[in-house]
Protein backbone atom coordinates (compact mmCIF):
# COMPACT_ATOMS: atom_id res chain seq x y z
CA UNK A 1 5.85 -16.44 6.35
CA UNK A 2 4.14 -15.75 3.11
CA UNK A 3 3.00 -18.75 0.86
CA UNK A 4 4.02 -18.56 -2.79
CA UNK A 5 0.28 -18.19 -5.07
CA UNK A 6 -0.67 -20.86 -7.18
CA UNK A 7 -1.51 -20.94 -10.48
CA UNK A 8 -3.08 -23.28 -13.16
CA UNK A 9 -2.06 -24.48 -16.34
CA UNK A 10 -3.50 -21.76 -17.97
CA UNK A 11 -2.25 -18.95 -15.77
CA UNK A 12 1.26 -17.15 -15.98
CA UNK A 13 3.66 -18.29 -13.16
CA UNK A 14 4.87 -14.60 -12.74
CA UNK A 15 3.04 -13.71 -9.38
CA UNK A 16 5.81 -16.26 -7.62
CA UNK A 17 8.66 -14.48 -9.39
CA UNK A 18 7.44 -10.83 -10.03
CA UNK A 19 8.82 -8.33 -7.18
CA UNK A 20 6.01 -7.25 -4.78
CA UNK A 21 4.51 -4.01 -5.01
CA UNK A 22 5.01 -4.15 -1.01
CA UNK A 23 7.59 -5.87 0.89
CA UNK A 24 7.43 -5.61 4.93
CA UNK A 25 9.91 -7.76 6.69
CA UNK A 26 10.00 -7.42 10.40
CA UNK A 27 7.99 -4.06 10.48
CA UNK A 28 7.49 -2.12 13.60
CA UNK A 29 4.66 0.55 14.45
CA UNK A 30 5.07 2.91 17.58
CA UNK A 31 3.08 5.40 18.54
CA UNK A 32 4.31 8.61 20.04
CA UNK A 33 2.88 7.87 23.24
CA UNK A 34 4.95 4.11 23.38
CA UNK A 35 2.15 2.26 22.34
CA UNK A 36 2.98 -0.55 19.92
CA UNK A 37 0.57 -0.63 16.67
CA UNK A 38 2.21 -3.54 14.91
CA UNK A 39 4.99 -5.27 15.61
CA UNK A 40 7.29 -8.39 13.82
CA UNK A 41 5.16 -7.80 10.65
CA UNK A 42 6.46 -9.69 7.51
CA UNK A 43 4.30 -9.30 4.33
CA UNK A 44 4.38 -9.39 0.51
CA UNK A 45 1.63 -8.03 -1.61
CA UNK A 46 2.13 -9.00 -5.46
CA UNK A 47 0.18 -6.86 -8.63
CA UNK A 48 -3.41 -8.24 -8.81
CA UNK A 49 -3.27 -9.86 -5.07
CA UNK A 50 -6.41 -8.83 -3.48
CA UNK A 51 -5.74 -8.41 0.26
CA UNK A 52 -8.35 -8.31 2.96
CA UNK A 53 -7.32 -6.86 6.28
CA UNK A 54 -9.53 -8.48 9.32
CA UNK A 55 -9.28 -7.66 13.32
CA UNK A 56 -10.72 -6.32 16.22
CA UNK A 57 -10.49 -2.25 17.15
CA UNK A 58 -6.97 -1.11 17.57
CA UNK A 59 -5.53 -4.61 16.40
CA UNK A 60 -2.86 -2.31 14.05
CA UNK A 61 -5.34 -2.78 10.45
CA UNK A 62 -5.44 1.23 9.71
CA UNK A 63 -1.96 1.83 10.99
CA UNK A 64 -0.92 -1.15 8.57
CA UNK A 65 -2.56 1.27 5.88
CA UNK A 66 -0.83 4.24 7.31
CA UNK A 67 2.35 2.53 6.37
CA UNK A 68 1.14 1.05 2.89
CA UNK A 69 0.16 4.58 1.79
CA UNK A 70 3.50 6.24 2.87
CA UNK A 71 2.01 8.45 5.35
CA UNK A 72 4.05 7.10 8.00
CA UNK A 73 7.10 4.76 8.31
CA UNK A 74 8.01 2.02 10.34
CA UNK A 75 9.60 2.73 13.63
CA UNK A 76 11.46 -0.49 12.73
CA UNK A 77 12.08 -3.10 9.86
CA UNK A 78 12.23 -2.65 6.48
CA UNK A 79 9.51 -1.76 4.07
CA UNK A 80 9.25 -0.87 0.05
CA UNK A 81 6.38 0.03 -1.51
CA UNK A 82 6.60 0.39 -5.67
CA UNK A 83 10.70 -0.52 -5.15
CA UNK A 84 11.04 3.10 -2.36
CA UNK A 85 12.04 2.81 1.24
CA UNK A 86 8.97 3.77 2.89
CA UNK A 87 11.03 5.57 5.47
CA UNK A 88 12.33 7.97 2.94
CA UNK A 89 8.91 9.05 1.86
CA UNK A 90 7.23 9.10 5.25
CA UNK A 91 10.36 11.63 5.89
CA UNK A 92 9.43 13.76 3.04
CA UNK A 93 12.90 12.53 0.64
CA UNK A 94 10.53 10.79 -2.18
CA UNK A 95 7.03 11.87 -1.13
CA UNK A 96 5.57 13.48 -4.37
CA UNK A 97 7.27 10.75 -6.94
CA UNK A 98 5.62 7.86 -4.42
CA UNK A 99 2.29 9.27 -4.25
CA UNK A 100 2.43 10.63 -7.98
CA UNK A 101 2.83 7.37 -9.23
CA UNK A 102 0.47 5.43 -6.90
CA UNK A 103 -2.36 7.66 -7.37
CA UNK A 104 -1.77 7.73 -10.93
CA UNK A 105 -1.78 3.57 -11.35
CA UNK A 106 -4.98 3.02 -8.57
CA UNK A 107 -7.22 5.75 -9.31
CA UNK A 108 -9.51 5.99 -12.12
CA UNK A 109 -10.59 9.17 -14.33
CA UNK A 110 -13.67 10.51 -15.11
CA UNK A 111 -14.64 9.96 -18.78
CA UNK A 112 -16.16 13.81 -18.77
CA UNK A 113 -14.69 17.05 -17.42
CA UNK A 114 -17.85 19.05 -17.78
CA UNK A 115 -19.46 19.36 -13.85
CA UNK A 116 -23.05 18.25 -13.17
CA UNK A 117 -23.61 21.95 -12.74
CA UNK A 118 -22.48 22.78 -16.20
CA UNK A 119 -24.42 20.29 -17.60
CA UNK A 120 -28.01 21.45 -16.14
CA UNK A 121 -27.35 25.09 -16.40
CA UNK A 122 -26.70 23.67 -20.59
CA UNK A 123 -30.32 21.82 -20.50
């Protein structure tokens, strides 16, 4: 069960009330070979929540990315990441608008386009 954040006086109350960016409730993980990655998972992850994902080798922590990222979709439950099923972009249905708009709000661009090369061939 997750906890609702708190804030201060000076904070905005919105991270209780704003819909999570991902919503697992009762997520399932198995592997083709029948072994069970994660199992009963129920999770919310709010804009600006930093997240830190802790346990031993094969506890289910890069499989739990796997399923964040869209690469693969639970075997059970329900999951949304950015308001999509999870299922219908692990089975190709909303892949490109997911990842399109997830790459495009995470990743950073580079304040030049002119390569390193460029540059020292220039000097």
């Amino acid at each position: 069960m997750t906890e609702p954040a708190t804030t201060t006086a000076d904070e905005p109350s919105t991270a209780t009330t704003a819909e999570p960016v991902y919503r697992l409730r009762g997520v399932r993980y198995v592997y083709p070979g029948k072994h069970v990655a994660l199992d009963g998972i129920d999770l919310d992850i709010r804009r600006g929540e930093m997240v830190c994902l802790l346990g031993a080798n094969g506890s289910g922590k890069s499989t739990l990315l796997k399923l964040l990222d869209g690469i693969v979709g639970p075997s059970d439950g329900e999951m949304r990441a950015l308001g999509r099923d999870v299922a219908a972009v692990a089975a190709g249905q909303d892949a490109f608008r997911f990842h399109r708009t997830r790459t495009s709000s995470c990743s950073a661009r580079p304040s030049s386009t002119t390569s390193r090369s460029d540059r020292s061939s220039s000097a």
